[in-house]
Protein backbone atom coordinates (compact mmCIF):
# COMPACT_ATOMS: atom_id res chain seq x y z
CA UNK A 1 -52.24 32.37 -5.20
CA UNK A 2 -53.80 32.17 -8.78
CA UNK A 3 -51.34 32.30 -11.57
CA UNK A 4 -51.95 33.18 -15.86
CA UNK A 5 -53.12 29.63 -17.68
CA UNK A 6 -50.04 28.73 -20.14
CA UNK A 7 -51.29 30.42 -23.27
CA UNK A 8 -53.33 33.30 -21.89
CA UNK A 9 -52.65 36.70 -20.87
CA UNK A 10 -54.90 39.51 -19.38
CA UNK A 11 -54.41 43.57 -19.66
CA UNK A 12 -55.11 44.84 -16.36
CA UNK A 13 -54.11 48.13 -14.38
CA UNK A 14 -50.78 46.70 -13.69
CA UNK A 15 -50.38 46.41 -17.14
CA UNK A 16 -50.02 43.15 -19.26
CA UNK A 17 -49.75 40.00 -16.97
CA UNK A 18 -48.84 36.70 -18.97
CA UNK A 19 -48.62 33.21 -18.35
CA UNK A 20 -46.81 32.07 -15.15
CA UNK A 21 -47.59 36.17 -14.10
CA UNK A 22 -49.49 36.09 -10.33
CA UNK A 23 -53.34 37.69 -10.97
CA UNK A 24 -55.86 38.76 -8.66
CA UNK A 25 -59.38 39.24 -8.71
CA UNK A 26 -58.68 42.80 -7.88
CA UNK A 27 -56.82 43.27 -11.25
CA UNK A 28 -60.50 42.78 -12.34
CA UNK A 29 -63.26 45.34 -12.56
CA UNK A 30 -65.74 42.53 -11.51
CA UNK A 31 -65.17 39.37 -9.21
CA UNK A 32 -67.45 37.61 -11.62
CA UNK A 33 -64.89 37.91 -14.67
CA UNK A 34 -62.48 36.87 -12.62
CA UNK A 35 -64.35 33.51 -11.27
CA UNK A 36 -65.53 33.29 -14.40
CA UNK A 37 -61.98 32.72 -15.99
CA UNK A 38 -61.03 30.31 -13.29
CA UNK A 39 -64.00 28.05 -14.19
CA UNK A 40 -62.77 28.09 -17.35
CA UNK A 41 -58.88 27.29 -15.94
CA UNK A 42 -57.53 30.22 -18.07
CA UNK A 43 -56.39 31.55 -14.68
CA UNK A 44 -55.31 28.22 -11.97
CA UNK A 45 -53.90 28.02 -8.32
CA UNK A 46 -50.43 27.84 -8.74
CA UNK A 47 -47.04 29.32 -8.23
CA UNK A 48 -45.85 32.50 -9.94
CA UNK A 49 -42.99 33.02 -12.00
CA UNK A 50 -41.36 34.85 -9.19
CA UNK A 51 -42.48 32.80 -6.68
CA UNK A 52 -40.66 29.85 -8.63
CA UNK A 53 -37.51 31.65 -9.18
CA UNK A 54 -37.64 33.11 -5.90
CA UNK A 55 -37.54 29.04 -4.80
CA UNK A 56 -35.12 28.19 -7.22
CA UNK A 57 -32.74 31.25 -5.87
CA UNK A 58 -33.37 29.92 -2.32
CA UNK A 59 -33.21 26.57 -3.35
CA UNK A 60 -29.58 27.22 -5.02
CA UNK A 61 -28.08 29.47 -2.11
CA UNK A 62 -29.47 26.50 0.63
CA UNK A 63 -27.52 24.08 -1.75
CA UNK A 64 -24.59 26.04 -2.10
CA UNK A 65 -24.88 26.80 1.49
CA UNK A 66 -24.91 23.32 2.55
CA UNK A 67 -22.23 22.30 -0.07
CA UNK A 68 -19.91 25.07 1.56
CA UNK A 69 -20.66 23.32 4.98
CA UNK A 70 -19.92 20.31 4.08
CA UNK A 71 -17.21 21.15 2.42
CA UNK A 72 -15.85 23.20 5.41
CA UNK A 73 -16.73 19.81 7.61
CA UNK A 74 -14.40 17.89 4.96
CA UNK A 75 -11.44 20.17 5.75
CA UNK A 76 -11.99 20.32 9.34
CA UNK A 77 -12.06 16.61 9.53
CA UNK A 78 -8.34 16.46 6.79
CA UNK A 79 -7.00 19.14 8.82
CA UNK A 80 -7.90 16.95 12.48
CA UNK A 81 -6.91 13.58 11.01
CA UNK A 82 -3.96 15.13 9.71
CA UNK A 83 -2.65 17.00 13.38
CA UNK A 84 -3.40 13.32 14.96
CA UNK A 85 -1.24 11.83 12.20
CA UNK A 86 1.28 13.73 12.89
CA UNK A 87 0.94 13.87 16.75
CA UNK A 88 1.11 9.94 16.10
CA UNK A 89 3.88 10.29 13.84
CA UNK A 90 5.88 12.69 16.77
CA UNK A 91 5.52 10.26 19.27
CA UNK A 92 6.66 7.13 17.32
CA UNK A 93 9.65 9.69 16.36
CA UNK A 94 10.30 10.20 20.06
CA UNK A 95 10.48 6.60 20.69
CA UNK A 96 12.32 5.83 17.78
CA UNK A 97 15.29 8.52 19.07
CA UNK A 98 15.06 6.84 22.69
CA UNK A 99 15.31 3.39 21.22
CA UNK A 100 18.59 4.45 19.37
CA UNK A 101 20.15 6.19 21.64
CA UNK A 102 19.36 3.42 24.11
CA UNK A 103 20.90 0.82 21.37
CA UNK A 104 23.78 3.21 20.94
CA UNK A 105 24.83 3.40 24.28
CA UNK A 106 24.59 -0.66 24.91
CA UNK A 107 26.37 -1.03 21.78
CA UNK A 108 29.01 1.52 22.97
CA UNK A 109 29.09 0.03 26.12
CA UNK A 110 29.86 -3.45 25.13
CA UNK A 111 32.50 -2.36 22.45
CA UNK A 112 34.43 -0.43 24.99
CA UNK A 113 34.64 -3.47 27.80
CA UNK A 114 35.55 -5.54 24.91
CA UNK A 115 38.67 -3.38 23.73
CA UNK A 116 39.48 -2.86 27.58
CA UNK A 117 39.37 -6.84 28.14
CA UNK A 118 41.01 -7.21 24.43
CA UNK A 119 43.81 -4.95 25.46
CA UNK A 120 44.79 -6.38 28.79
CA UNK A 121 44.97 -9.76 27.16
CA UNK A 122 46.83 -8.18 24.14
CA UNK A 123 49.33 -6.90 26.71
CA UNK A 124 49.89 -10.07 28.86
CA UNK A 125 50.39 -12.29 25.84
CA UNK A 126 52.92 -9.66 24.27
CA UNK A 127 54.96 -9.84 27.15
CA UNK A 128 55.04 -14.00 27.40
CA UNK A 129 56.23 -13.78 23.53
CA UNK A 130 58.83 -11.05 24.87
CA UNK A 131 59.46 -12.97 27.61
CA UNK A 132 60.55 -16.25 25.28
CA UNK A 133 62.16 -14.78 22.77
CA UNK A 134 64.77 -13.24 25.16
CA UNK A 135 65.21 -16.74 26.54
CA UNK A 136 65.00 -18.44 23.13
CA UNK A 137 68.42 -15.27 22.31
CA UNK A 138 69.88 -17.18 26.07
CA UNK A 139 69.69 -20.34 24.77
CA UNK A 140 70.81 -19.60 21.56
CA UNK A 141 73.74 -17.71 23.07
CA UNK A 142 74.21 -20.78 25.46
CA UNK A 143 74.29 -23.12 22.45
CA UNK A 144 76.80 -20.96 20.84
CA UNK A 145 79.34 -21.08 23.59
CA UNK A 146 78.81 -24.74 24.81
CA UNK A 147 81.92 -26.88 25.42
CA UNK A 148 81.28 -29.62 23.56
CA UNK A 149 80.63 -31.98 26.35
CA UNK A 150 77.70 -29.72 27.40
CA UNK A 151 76.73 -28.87 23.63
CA UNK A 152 74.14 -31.59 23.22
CA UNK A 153 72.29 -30.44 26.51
CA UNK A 154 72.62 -26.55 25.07
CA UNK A 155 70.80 -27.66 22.36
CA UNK A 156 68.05 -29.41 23.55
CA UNK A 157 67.68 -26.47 25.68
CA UNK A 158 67.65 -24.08 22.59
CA UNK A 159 64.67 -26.46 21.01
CA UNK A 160 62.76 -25.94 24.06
CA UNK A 161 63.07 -22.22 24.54
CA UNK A 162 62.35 -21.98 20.51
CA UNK A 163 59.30 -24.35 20.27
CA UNK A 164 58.25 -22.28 23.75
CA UNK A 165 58.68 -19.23 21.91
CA UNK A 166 56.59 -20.15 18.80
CA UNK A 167 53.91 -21.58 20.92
CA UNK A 168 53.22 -18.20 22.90
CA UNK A 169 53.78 -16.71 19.13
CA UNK A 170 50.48 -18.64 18.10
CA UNK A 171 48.80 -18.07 21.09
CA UNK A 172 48.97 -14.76 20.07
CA UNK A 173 47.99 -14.65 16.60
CA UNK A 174 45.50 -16.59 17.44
CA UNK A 175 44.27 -14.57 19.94
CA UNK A 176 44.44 -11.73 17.77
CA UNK A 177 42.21 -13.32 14.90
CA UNK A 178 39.80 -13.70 17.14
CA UNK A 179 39.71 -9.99 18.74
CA UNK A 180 39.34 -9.02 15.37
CA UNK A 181 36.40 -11.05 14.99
CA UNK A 182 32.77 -9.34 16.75
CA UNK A 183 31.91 -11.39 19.78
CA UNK A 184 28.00 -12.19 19.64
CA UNK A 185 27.21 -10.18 21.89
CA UNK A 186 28.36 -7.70 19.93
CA UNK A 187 26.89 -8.46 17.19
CA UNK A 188 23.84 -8.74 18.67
CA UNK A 189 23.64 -5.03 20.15
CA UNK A 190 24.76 -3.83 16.66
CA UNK A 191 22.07 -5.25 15.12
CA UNK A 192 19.70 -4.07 17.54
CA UNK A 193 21.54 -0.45 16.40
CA UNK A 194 21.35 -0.54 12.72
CA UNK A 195 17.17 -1.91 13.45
CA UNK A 196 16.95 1.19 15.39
CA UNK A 197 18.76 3.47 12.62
CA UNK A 198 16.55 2.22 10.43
CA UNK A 199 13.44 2.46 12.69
CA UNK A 200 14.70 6.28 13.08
CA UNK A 201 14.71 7.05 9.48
CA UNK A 202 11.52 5.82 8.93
CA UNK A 203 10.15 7.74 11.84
CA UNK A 204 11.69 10.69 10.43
CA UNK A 205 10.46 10.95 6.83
CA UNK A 206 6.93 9.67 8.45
CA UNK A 207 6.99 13.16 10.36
CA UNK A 208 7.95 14.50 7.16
CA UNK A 209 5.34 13.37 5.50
CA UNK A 210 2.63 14.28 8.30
CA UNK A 211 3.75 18.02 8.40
CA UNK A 212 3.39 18.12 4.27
CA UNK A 213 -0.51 16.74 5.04
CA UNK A 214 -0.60 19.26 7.64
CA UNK A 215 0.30 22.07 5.25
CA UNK A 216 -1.83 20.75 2.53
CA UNK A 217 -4.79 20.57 4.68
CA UNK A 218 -4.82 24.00 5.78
């Protein structure tokens, strides 16, 4: 293709072509005036005008084509990354739930043998201290109405039954301070509880968070 020098321009029955314009030797009347103006590089091989702009169009659309592709790859990949996320984020949920409710449920289980073995103890030791003070009130009754040949033995009798008494009295208490208090055990699986309540929140506001990314990525 030959193309207008910069700085020339030629009238020819397609009217005026300029510089940059495409020319051919059959806008000339004679081959020889064409040639001629090549020699002297007022008309040069080279790309017209159009033909540039035509490239620059092409060139622009194949960029803007391939931006748009890549940008469509982009999403494609935030929108995958972001379903595994929160497939990932699902299943540690799932876990997280099974772990709880697992924890839970030993917790609960060792709480309720506790208050079962707690109670029949309770019981047993309520009815010793029962069972001494009514003989503690005999022996004080005893004491009471002793001759007094037979007081002295009354008494010693009554000191018996009341130091009896307040033994299975402390036995007691001290029982009960200690039901009170969490066996290890215990304490253990309600740790292991309040590790999975926490793991459970977590898991929670992690799915959350996955089905925002979710949203935003598509």
């Amino acid at each position: 293709m030959y193309i207008v020098a910069p700085g020339n321009s030629f009238i020819t029955a397609r009217g005026n072509i300029g510089p940059g314009g495409e020319i051919r030797k059959e806008d000339f009347a004679a081959e020889d005036s064409f040639l001629r103006l090549v020699s002297q590089k007022r008309i040069v091989a080279g790309k017209s005008n159009e033909a540039l702009e035509k490239e620059a169009r092409e060139k622009e659309v194949a960029e803007a084509k391939a931006a748009k592709e890549k940008a469509d790859r982009k999403k494609q990949d935030a929108k995958a990354k972001a379903a595994n996320q929160l497939t990932v984020a699902e299943t540690a949920l799932k876990n997280a739930q099974e772990a709880r409710e697992t924890a839970k449920e030993a917790a609960d289980k060792i709480s309720g043998e506790l208050v079962k073995d707690r109670k029949a103890q309770l019981d047993e030791l309520a009815k010793k201290v029962e069972s001494r003070e009514k003989a503690a009130k005999d022996a004080e009754d005893a004491s009471e109405k002793a001759k007094p040949e037979k007081k002295e033995e009354a008494e010693k009798k009554l000191l018996a039954a009341t130091e009896s008494l307040e033994s299975a009295k402390k036995e007691l208490e001290e029982f009960q301070m200690t039901a009170t208090q969490e066996t290890p055990e215990l304490l253990t699986a309600l740790a292991t509880l309040e590790k999975a309540n926490d793991a459970l929140i977590e898991a929670e506001a992690n799915v959350a968070e996955a089905e925002q990314a979710v949203k935003k990525a598509s």
